[in-house]
N, C-alpha and C. Protein backbone atom coordinates (compact mmCIF):
# COMPACT_ATOMS: atom_id res chain seq x y z
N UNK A 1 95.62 88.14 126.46
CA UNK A 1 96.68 87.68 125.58
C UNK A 1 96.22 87.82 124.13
N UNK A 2 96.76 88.23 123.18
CA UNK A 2 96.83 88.71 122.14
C UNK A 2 96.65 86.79 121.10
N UNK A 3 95.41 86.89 119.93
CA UNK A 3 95.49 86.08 119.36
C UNK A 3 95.94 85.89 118.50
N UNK A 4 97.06 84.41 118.60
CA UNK A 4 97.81 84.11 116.89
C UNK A 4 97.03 83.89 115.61
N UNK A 5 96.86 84.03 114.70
CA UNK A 5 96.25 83.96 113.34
C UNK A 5 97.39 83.40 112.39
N UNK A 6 97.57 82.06 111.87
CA UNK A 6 98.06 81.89 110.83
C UNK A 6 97.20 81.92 109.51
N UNK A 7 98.05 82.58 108.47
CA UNK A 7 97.88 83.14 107.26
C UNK A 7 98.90 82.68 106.11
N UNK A 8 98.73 83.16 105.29
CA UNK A 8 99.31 82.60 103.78
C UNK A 8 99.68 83.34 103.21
N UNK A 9 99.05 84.95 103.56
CA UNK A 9 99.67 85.48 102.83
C UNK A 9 99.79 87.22 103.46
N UNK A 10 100.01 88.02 103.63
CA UNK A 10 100.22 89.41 104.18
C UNK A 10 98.86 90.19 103.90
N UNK A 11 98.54 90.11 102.31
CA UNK A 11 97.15 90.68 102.31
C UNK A 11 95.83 89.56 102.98
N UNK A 12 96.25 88.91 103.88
CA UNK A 12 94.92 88.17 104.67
C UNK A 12 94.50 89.33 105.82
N UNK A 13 95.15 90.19 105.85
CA UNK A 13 95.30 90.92 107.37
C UNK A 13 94.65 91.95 107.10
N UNK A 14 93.22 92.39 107.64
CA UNK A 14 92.13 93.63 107.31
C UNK A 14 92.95 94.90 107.41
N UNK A 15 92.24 95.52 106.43
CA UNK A 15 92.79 96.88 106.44
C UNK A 15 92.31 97.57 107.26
N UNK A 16 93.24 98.60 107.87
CA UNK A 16 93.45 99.51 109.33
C UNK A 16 93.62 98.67 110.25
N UNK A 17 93.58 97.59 110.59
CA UNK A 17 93.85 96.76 111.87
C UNK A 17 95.36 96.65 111.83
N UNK A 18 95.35 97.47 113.40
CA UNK A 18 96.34 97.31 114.15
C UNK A 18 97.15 96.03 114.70
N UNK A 19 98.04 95.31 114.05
CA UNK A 19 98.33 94.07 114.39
C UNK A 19 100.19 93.98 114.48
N UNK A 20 100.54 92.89 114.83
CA UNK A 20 101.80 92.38 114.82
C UNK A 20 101.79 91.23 113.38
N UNK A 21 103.04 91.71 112.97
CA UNK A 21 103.13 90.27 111.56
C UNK A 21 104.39 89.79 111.97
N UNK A 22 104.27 88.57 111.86
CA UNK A 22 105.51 87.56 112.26
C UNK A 22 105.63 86.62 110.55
N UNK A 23 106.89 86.79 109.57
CA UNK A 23 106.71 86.20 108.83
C UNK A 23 108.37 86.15 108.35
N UNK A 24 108.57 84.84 107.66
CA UNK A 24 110.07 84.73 106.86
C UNK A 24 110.37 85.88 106.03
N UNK A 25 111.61 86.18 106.11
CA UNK A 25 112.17 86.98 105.06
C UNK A 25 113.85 86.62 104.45
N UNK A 26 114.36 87.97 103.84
CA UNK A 26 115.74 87.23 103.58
C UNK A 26 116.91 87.53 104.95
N UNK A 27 116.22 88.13 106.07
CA UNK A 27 117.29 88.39 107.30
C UNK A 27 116.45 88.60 108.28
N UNK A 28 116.82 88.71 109.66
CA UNK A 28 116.31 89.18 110.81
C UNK A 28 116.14 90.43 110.85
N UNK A 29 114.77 90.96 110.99
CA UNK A 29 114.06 92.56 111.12
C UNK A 29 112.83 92.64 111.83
N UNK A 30 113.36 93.80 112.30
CA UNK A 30 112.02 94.18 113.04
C UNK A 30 111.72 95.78 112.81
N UNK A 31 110.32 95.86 111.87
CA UNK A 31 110.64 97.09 111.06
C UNK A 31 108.98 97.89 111.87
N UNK A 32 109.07 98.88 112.34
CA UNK A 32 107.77 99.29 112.92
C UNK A 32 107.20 100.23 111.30
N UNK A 33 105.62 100.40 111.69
CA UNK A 33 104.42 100.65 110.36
C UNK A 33 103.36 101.34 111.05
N UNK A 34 102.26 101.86 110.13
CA UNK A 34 101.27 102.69 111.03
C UNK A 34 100.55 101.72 111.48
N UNK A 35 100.52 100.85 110.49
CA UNK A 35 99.54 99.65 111.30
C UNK A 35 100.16 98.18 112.37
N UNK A 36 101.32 98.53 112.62
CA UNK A 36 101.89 98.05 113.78
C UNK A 36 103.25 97.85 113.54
N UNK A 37 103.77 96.51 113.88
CA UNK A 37 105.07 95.78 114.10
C UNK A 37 105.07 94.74 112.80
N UNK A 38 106.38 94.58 111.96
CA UNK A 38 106.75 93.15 111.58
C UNK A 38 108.09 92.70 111.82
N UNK A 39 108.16 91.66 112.32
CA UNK A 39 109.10 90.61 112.76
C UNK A 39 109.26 89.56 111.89
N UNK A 40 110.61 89.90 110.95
CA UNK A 40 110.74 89.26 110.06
C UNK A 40 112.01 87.58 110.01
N UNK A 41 112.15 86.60 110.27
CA UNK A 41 112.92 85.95 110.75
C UNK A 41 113.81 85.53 109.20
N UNK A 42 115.11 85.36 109.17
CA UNK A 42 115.66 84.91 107.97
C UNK A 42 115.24 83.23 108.11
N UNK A 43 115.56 82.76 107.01
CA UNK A 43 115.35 81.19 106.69
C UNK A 43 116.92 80.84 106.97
N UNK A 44 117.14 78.93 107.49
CA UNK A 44 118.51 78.92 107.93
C UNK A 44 118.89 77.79 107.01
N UNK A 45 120.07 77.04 106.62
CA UNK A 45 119.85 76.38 106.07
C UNK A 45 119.58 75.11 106.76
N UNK A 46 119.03 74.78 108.21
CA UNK A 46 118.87 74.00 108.82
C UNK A 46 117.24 74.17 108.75
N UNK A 47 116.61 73.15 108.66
CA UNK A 47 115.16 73.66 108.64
C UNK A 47 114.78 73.66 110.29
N UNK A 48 114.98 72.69 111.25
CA UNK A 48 115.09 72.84 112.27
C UNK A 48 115.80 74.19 113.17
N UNK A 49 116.22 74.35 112.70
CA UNK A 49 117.12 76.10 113.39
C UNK A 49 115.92 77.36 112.75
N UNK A 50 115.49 76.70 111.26
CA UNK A 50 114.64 77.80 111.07
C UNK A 50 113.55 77.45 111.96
N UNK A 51 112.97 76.45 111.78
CA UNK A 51 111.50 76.16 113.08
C UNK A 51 111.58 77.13 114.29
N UNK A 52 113.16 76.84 114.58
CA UNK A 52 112.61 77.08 116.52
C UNK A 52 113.00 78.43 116.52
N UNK A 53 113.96 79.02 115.35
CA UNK A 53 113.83 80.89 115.15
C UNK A 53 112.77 81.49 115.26
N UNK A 54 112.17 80.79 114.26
CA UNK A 54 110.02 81.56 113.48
C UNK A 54 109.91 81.39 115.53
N UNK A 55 109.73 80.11 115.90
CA UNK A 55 108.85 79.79 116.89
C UNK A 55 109.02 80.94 118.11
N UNK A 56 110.40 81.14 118.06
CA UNK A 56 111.04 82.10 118.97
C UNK A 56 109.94 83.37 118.99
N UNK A 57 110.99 83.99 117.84
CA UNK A 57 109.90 85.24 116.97
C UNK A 57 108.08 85.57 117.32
N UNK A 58 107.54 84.04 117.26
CA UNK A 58 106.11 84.29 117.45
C UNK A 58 106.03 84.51 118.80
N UNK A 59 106.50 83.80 119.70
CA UNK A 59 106.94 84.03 121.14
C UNK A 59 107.13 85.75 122.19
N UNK A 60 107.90 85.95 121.24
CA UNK A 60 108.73 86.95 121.66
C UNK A 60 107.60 88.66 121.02
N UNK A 61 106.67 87.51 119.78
CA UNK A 61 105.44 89.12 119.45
C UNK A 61 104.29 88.56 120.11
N UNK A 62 104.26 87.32 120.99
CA UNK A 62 103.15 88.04 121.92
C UNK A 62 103.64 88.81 123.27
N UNK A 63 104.27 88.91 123.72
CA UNK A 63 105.03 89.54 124.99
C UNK A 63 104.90 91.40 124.13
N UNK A 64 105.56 91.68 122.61
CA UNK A 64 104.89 92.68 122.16
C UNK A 64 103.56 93.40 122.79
N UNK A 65 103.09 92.19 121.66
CA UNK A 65 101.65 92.56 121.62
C UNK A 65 100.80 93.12 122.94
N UNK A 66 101.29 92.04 123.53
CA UNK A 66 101.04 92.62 125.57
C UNK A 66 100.99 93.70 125.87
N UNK A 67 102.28 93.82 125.19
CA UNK A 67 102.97 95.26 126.00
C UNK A 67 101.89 96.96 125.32
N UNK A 68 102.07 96.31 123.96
CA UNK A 68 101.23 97.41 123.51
C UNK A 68 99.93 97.42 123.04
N UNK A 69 99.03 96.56 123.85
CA UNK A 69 97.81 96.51 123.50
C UNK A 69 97.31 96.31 122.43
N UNK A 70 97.94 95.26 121.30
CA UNK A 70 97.38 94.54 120.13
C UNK A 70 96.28 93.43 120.50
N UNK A 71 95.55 93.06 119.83
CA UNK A 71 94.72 91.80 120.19
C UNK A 71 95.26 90.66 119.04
N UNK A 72 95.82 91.04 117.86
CA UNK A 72 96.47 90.26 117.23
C UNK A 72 97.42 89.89 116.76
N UNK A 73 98.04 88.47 116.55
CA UNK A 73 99.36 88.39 115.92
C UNK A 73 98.96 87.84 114.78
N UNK A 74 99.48 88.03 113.43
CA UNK A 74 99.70 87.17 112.37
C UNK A 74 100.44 86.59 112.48
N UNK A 75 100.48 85.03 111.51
CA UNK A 75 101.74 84.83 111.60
C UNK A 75 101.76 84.03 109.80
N UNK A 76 102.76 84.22 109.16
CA UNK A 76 102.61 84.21 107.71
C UNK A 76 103.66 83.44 107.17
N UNK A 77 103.86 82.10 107.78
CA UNK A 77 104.37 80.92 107.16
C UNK A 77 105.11 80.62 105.60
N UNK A 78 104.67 81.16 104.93
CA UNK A 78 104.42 80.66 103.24
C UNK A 78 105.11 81.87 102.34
N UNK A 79 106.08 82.67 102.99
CA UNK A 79 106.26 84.14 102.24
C UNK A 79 107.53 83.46 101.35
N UNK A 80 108.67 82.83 102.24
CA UNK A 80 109.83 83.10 101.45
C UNK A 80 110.17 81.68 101.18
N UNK A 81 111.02 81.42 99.71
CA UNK A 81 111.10 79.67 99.91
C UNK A 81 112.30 78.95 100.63
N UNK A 82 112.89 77.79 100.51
CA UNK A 82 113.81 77.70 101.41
C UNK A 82 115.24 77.80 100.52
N UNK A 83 116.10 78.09 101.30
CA UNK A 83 117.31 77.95 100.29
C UNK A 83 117.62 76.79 99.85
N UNK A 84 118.40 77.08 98.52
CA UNK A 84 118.58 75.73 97.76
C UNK A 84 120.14 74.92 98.83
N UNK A 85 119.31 73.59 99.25
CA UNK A 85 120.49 73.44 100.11
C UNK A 85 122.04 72.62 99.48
N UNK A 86 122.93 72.62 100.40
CA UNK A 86 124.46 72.09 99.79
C UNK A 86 124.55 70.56 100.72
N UNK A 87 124.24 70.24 99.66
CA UNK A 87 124.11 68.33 100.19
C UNK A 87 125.40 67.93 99.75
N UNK A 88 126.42 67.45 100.51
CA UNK A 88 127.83 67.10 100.49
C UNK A 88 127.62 65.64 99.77
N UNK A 89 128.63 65.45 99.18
CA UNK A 89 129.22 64.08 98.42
C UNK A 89 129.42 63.16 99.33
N UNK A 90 129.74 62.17 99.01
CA UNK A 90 130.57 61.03 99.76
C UNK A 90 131.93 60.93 99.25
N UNK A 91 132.85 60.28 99.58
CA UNK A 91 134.09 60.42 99.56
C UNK A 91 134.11 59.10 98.38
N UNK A 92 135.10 59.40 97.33
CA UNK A 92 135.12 58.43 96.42
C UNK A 92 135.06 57.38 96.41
N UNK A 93 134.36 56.50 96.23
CA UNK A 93 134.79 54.54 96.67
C UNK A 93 133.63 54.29 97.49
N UNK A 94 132.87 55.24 98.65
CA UNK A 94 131.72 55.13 99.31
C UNK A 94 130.68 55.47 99.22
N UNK A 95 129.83 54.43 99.43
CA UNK A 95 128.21 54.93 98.96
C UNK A 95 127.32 54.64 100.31
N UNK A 96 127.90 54.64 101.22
CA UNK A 96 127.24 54.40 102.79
C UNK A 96 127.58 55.18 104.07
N UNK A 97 127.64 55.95 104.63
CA UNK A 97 128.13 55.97 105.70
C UNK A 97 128.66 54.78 106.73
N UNK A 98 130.47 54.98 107.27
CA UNK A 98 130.72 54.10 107.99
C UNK A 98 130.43 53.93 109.40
């Protein structure tokens, strides 16, 4: 089974090594390279929906990695920031939920 490596940043990952990168971006991609695979997951505005996407994603590049004889996955947490989110009002007169 192919080992996960979390990282910080894309250049943590040695040069010529053949690897899988699992990291945020601005959409869902999966773009092949000479030096392997990246699996890019969009950010949601749910941070929970984004969690279990990434988690998916890392999931889904070791079954990759398997397949094509990588020994490593990156995985690169820290690339993209989160969207600025839309926090709704309360309705005039209320300052609580009823």
């Amino acid at each position: 089974m192919a080992k996960v490596k979390y990282i910080t940043s894309a250049n943590e990952i040695p040069a010529g090594q053949k690897c899988l990168l699992v990291m945020y971006g601005q959409e869902y991609a999966q773009t092949r390279h000479d030096f392997g695979l990246t699996i890019t997951v969009a950010r949601q505005q749910s941070k929970t929906v984004s969690e279990l996407s990434f988690l998916t994603a890392v999931h889904t590049a070791k079954g990759i990695a398997k397949q094509e004889g990588m020994s490593e996955i990156f995985v690169c947490t820290a690339t993209t920031p989160w969207p600025t989110p839309t926090i709704p009002h309360p309705p005039a007169g209320r300052t609580s939920p009823a």
